[in-house]
Protein backbone atom coordinates (compact mmCIF):
# COMPACT_ATOMS: atom_id res chain seq x y z
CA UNK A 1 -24.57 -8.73 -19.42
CA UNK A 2 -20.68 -8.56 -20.12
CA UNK A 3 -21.05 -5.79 -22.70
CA UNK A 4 -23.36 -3.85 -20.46
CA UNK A 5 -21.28 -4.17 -17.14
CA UNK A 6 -18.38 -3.23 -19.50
CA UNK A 7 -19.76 0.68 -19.91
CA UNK A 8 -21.19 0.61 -22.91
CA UNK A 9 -24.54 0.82 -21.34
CA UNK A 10 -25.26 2.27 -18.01
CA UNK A 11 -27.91 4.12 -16.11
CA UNK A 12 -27.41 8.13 -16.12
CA UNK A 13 -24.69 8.94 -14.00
CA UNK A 14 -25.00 10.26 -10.70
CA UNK A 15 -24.84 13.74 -11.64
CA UNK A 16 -27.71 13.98 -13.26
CA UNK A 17 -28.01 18.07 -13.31
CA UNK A 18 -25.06 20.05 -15.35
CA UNK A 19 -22.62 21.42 -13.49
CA UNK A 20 -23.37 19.21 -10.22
CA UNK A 21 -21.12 16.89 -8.72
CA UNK A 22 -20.53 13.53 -8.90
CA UNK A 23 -21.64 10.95 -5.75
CA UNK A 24 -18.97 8.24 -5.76
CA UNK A 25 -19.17 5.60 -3.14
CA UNK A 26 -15.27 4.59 -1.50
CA UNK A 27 -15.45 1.17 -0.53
CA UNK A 28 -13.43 0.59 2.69
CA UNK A 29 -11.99 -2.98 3.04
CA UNK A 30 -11.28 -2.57 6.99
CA UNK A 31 -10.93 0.95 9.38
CA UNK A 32 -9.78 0.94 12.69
CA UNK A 33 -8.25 3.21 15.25
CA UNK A 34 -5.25 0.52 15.85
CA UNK A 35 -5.62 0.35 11.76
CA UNK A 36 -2.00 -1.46 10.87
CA UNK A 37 -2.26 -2.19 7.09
CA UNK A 38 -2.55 0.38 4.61
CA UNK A 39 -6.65 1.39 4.90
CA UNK A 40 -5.28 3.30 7.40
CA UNK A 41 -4.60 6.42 4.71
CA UNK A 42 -7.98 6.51 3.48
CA UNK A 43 -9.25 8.86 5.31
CA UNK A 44 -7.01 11.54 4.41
CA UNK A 45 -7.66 10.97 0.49
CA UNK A 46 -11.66 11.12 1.48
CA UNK A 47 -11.12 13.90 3.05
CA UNK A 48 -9.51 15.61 0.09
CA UNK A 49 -12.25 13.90 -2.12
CA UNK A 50 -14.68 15.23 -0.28
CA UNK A 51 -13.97 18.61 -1.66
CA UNK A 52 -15.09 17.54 -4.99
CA UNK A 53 -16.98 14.91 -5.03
CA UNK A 54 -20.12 13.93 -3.09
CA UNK A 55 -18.63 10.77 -0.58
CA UNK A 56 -20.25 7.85 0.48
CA UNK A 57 -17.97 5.25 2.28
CA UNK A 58 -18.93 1.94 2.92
CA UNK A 59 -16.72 0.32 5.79
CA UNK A 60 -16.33 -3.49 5.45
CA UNK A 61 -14.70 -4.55 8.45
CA UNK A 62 -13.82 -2.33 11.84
CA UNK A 63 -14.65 -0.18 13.90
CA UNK A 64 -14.63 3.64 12.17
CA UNK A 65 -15.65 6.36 14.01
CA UNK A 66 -19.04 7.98 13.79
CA UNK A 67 -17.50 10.95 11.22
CA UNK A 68 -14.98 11.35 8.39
CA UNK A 69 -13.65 14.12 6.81
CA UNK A 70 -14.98 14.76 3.83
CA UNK A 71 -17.73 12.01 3.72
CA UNK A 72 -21.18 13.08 3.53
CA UNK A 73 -22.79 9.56 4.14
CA UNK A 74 -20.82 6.66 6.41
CA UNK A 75 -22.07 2.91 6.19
CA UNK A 76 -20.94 0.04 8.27
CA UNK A 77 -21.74 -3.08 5.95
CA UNK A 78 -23.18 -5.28 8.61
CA UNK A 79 -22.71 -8.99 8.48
CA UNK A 80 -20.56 -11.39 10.68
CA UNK A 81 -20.38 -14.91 8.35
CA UNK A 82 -19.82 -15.10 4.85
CA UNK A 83 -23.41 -15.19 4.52
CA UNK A 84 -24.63 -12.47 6.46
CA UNK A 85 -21.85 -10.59 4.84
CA UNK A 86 -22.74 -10.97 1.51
CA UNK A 87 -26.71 -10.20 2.46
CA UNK A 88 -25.36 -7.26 4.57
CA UNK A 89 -23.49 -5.97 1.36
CA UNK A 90 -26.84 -6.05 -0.89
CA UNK A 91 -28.66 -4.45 1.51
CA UNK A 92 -26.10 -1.72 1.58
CA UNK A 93 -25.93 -1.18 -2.07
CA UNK A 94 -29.62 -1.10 -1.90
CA UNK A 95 -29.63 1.55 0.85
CA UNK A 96 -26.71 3.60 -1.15
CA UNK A 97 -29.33 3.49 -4.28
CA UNK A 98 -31.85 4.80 -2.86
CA UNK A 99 -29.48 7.77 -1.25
CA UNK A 100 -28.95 8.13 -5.34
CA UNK A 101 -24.77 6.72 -5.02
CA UNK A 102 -24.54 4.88 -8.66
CA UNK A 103 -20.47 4.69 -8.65
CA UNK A 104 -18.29 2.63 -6.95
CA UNK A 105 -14.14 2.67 -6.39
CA UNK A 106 -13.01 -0.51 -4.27
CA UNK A 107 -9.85 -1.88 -3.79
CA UNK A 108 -9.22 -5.49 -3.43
CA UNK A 109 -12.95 -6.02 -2.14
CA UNK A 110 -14.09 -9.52 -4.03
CA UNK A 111 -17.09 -9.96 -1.82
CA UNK A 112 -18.51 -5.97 -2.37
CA UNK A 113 -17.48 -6.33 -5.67
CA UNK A 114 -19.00 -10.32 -6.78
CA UNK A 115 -22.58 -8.37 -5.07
CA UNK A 116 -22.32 -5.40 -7.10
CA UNK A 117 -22.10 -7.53 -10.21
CA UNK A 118 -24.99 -10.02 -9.22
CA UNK A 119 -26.93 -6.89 -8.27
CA UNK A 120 -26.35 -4.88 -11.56
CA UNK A 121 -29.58 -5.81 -13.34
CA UNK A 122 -32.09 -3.94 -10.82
CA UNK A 123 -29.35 -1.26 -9.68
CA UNK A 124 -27.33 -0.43 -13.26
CA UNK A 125 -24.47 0.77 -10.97
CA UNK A 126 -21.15 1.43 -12.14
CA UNK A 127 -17.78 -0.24 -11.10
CA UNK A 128 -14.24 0.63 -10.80
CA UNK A 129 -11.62 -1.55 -9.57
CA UNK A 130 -8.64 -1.13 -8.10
CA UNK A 131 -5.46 -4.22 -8.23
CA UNK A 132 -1.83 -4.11 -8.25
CA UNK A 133 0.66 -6.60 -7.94
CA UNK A 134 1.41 -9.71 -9.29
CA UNK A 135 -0.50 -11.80 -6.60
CA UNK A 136 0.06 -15.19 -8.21
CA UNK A 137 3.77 -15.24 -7.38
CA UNK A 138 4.71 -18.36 -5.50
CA UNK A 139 7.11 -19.51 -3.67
CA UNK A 140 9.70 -21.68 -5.21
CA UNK A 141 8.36 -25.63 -4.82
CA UNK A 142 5.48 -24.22 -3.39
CA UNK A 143 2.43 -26.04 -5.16
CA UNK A 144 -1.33 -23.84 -5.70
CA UNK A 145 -4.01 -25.06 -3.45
CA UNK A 146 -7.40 -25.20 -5.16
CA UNK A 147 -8.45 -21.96 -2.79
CA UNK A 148 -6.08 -19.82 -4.93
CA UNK A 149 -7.08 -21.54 -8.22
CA UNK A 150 -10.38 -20.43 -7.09
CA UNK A 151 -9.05 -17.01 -5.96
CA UNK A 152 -7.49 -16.41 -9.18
CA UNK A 153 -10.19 -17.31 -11.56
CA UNK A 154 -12.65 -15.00 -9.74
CA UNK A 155 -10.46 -12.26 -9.51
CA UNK A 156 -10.23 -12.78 -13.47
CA UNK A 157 -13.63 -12.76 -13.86
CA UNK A 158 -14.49 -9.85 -11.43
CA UNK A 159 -11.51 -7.66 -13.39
CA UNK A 160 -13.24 -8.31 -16.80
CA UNK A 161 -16.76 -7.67 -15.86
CA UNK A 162 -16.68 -4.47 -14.16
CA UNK A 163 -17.05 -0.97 -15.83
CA UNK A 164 -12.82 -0.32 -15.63
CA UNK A 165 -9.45 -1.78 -14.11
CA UNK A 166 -8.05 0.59 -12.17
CA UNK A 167 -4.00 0.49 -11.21
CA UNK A 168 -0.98 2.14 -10.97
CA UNK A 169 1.43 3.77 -11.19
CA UNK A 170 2.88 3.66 -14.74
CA UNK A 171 5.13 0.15 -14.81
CA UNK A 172 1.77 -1.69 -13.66
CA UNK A 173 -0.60 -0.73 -16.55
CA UNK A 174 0.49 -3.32 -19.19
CA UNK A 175 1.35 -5.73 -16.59
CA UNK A 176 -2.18 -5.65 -14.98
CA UNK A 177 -3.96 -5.49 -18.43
CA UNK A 178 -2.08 -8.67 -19.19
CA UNK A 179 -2.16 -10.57 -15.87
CA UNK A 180 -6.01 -10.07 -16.34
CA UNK A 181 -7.11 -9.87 -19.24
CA UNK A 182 -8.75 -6.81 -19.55
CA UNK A 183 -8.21 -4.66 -22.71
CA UNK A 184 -6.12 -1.31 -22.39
CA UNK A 185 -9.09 1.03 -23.17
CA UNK A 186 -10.75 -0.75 -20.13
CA UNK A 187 -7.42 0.35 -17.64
CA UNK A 188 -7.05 3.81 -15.87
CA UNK A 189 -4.14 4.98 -13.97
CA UNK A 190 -4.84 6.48 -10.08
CA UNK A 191 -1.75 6.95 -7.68
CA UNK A 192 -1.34 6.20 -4.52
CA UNK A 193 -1.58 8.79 -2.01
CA UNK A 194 0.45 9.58 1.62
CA UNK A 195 -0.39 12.51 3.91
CA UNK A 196 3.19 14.34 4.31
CA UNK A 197 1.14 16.08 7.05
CA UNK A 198 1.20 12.94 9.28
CA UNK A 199 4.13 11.48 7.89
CA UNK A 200 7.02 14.02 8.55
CA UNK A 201 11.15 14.59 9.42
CA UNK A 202 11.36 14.69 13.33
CA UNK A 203 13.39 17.67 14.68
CA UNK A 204 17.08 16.64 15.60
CA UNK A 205 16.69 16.81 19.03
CA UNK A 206 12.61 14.80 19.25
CA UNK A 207 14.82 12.24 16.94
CA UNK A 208 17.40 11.20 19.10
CA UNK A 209 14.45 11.53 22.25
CA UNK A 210 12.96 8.86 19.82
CA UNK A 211 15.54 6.92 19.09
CA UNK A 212 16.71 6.40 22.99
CA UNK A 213 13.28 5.27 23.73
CA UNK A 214 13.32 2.61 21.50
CA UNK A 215 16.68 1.38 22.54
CA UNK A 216 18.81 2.30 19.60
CA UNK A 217 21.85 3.99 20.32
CA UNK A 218 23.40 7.19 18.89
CA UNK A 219 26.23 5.33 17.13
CA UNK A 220 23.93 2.63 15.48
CA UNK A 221 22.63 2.32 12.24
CA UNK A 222 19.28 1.34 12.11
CA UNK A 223 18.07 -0.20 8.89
CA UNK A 224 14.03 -0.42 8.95
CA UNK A 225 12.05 -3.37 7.26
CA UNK A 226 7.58 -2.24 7.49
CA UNK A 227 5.64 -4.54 5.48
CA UNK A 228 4.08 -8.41 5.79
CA UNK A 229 6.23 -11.08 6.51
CA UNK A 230 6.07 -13.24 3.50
CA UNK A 231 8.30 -14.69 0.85
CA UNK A 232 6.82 -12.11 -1.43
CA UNK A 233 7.75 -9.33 0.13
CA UNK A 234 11.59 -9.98 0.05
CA UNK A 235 11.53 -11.66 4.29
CA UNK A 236 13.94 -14.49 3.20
CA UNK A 237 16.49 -11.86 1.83
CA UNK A 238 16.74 -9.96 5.45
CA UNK A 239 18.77 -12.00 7.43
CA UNK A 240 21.73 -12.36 4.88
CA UNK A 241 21.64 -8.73 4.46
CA UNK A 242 21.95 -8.08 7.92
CA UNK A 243 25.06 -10.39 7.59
CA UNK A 244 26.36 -8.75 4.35
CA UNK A 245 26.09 -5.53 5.78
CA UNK A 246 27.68 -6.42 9.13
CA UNK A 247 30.59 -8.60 7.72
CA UNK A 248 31.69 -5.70 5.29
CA UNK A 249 35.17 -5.56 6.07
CA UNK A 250 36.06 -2.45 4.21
CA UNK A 251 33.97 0.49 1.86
CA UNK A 252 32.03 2.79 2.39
CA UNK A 253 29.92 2.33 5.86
CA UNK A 254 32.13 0.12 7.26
CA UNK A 255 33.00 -0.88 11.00
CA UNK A 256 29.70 0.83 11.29
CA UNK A 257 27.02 -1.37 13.87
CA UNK A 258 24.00 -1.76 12.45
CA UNK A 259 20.82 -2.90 13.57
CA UNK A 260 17.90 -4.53 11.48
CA UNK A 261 14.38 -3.49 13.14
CA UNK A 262 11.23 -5.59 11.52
CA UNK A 263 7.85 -4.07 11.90
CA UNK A 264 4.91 -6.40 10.20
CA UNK A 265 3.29 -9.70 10.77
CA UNK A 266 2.80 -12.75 8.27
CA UNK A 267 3.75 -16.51 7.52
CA UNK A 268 7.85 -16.12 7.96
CA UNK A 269 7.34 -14.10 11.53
CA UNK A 270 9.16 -17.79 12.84
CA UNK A 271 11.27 -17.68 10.62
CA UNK A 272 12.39 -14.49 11.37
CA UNK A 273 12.35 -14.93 15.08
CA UNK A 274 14.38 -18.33 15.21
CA UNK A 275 16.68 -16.25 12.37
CA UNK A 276 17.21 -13.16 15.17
CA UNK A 277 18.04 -15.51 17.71
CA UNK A 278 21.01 -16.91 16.10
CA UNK A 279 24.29 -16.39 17.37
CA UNK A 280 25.51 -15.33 13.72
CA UNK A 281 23.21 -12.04 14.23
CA UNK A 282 24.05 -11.41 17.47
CA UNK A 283 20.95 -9.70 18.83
CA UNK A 284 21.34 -7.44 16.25
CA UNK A 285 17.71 -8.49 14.38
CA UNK A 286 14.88 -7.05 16.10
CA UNK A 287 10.78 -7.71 15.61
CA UNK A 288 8.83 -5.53 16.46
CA UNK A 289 5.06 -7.39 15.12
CA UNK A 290 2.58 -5.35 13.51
CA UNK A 291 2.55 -1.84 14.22
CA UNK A 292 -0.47 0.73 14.09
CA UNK A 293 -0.20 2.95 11.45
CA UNK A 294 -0.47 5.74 13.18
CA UNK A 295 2.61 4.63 15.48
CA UNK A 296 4.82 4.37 12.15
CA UNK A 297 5.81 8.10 11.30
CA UNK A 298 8.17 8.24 14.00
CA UNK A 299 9.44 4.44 13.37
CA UNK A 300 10.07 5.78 9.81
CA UNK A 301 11.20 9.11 10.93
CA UNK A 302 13.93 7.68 13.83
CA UNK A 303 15.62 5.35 11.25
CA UNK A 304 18.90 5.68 9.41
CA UNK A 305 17.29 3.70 6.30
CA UNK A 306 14.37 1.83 5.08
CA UNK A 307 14.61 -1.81 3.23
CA UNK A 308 12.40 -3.33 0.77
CA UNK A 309 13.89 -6.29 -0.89
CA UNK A 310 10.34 -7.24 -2.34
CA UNK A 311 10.07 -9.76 -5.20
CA UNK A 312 6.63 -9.13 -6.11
CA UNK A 313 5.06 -4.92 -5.35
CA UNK A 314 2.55 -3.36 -7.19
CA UNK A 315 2.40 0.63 -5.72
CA UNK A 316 4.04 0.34 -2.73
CA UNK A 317 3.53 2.46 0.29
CA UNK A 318 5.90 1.32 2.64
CA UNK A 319 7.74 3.82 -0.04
CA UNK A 320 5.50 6.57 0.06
CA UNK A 321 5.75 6.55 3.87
CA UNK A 322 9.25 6.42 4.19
CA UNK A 323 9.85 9.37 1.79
CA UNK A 324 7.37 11.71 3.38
CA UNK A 325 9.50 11.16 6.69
CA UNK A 326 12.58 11.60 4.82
CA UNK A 327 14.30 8.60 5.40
CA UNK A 328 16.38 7.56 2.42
CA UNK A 329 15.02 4.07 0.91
CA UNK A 330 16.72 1.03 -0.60
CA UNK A 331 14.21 -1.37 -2.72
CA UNK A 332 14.06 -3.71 -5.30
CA UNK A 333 12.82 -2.82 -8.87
CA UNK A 334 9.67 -4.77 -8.06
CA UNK A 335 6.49 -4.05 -9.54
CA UNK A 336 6.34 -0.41 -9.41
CA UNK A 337 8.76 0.90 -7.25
CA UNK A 338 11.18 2.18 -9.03
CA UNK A 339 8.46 4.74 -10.35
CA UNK A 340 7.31 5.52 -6.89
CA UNK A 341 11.24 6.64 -6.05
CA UNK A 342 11.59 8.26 -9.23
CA UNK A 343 13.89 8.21 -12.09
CA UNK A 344 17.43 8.36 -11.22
CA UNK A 345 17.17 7.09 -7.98
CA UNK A 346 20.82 5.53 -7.23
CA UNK A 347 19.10 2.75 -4.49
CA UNK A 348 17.29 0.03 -6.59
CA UNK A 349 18.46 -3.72 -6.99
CA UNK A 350 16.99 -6.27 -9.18
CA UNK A 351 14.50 -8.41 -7.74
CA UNK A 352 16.60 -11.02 -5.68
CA UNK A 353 19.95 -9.28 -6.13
CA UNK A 354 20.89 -9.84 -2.22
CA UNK A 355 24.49 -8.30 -3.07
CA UNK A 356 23.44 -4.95 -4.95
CA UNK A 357 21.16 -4.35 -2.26
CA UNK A 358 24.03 -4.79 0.51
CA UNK A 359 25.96 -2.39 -2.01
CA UNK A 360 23.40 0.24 -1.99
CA UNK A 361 22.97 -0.16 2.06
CA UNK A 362 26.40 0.69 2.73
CA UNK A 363 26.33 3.15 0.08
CA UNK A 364 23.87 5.09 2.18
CA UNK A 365 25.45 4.01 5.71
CA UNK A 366 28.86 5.70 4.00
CA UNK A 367 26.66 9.04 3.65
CA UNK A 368 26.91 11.64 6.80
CA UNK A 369 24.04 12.70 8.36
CA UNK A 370 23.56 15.88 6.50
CA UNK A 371 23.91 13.86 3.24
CA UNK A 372 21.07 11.15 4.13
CA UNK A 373 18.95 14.28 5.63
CA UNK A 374 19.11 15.57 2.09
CA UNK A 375 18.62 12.86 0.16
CA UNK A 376 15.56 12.09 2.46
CA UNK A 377 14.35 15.48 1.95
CA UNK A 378 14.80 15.01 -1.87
CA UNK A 379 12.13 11.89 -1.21
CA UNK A 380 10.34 14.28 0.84
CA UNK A 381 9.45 16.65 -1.76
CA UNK A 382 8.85 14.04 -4.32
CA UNK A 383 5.94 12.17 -2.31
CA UNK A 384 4.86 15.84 -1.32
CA UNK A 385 4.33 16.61 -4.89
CA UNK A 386 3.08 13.90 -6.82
CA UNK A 387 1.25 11.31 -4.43
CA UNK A 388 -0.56 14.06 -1.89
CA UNK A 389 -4.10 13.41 -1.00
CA UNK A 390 -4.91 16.56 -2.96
CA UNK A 391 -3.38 15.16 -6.06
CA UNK A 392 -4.58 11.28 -5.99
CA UNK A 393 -8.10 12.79 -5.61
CA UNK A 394 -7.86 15.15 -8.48
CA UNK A 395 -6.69 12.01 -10.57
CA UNK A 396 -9.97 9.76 -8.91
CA UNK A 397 -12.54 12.68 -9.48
CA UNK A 398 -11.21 12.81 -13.02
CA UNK A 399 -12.29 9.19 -13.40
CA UNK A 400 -15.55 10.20 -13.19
């Protein structure tokens, strides 16, 4: 069964006339209007997929509404327990064969994805998966539970028995090929995507509207953190930056007030909160929870500069985000990152290097506002050009 759910033997594809186009079915982990994690942008790159490839989307978890852009057939996978969830996924992929859908692209899906495996025999589908990111990074001391062993040796197994390993963008190749096991003829590279249509610059003026609703000042600069609140993604690091940054006594940026404004949700939240109510900080730490994705454009778009110390990325889009609205970024070297910003870019730290990433923080506070408006812009056009909709479906249809 290996070879054959390998590609080396599958039914006809789902084009089966010349010159007809391919049905692909986009696996959707969770889709809501209040959407806060990333799913959120799928739409956009359906809708762009849509205009060359035949869509199916298959919703997980949510509530999505009745029509998307792009998608010829919508399916809510029904199911409330594990159980009725896996059931609820069979009888989907039965319903989707019958509609003649062959293909599948998920991301991070190991209960659609275990079911299409088990299910390959009667419906000879074919499987591509999308992972990046080093998920096994622990915290220091912090011992594996026998849940991740599990976690980890199924997402082995899933990655080497389905059709092709799907990551990106270039750093994470070899590393995922390696963290996996899954020979390099097996991996393709897709991008990322961000609509620069709904993430965009606010006018001068609707900025500083923006900014006095939320309570930051004129004079203040406001340094944004958007991602989960976990040791992974760089949490710890935050409140000694604040401090670095705030204690600089002299350089660029200096005698500058800054404030540090936290949108996300995860394991350190308390840590964070007792953190921002320290005296040291002053009030000057500020958590906002999670935040729809539709409410972050003008979070992105209001601030002076966005953070992401992150020890462990794979293709972030906290990035992506951040550059369509223009804001200039500082981030870690983690995972992929530095190819999301781009060669060049002077704003990346090593993993864990709290200092250069103070450094490059009051690099950009010591800018003026035209300067960070064109650096931002410079981001801008970047995201624009390489990780559109338009472009990241070009790339997925070519896949096919």
């Amino acid at each position: 069964m290996a070879d054959v759910m390998r590609g080396r033997a599958y039914s006809e594809p789902d084009s089966a006339q010349p010159g007809s186009r391919p049905r692909l079915v986009y696996v959707v982990p969770h889709l809501s209007e209040d959407e806060s994690e990333h799913f959120a942008h799928i739409p956009a790159l359906l809708a762009a997929l849509g205009q060359r490839v035949d869509v199916a989307a298959a919703v997980e978890r949510g509530s999505p509404p009745a029509q998307l852009a792009g998608v010829r057939l919508l399916m809510r996978v029904p199911g409330r327990n594990r159980i009725g969830r896996m059931l609820g996924t069979a009888l989907t992929v039965h319903r989707l064969s019958r509609a003649g859908y062959r293909t599948y692209f998920l991301r991070y899906s190991t209960l659609f994805v275990i079911v299409l495996i088990l299910t390959y025999p009667v419906y000879r589908h074919r499987i591509l998966l999308w992972r990046s990111g080093l998920a096994n990074l622990q915290e220091p001391g912090q011992r594996t539970t026998v849940r991740e062993r599990v976690q980890r040796a199924v997402n082995r197994l899933t990655a080497r028995l389905v059709h092709c390993l799907v990551t990106g963008p270039e750093t994470m190749v070899p590393l995922m090929a390696g963290l996996w096991g899954v020979p390099r003829h097996r991996m393709r590279l897709l991008y990322n995507d961000v609509d620069a249509e709904r993430f965009v610059p606010l006018p001068s003026e609707e900025r500083n509207e923006v900014r006095a609703r939320l309570g930051w000042a004129e004079d203040e600069f406001v340094l944004l953190f958007v991602h989960r609140l976990s040791y992974r993604r760089g949490t710890r690091l935050l409140a000694p930056l604040l401090k670095a940054v705030g204690h600089a006594a002299e350089g660029p940026g200096s005698g500058v007030r800054v404030r540090l404004v936290i949108a996300g949700d995860g394991p350190d939240r308390p840590l964070l909160t007792r953190e921002a109510a320290g005296p040291e900080l002053g009030g000057r730490m500020l958590l906002l929870g999670a935040v729809p994705n539709r409410d972050l454009p003008e979070l992105y778009a209001a601030a002076d500069c966005v953070v992401m110390p992150s020890f462990e990325e794979g293709f972030p889009r906290v990035l992506l985000e951040a550059m369509a609205c223009g804001t200039p970024v500082v981030t870690t070297d983690a995972g992929g990152s530095a190819d999301v910003v781009g060669a060049g870019y002077p704003y990346v730290a090593r993993v864990g290097d709290l200092d250069a990433l103070a450094t490059h923080v009051r690099a950009v506070m010591g800018m003026s506002y035209s300067d960070r408006c064109e650096l931002g812009l410079r981001l801008r056009r970047r995201a624009q050009s390489e990780f559109s909709p338009e472009r990241v479906a070009a790339m997925l249809h070519a896949l096919l």
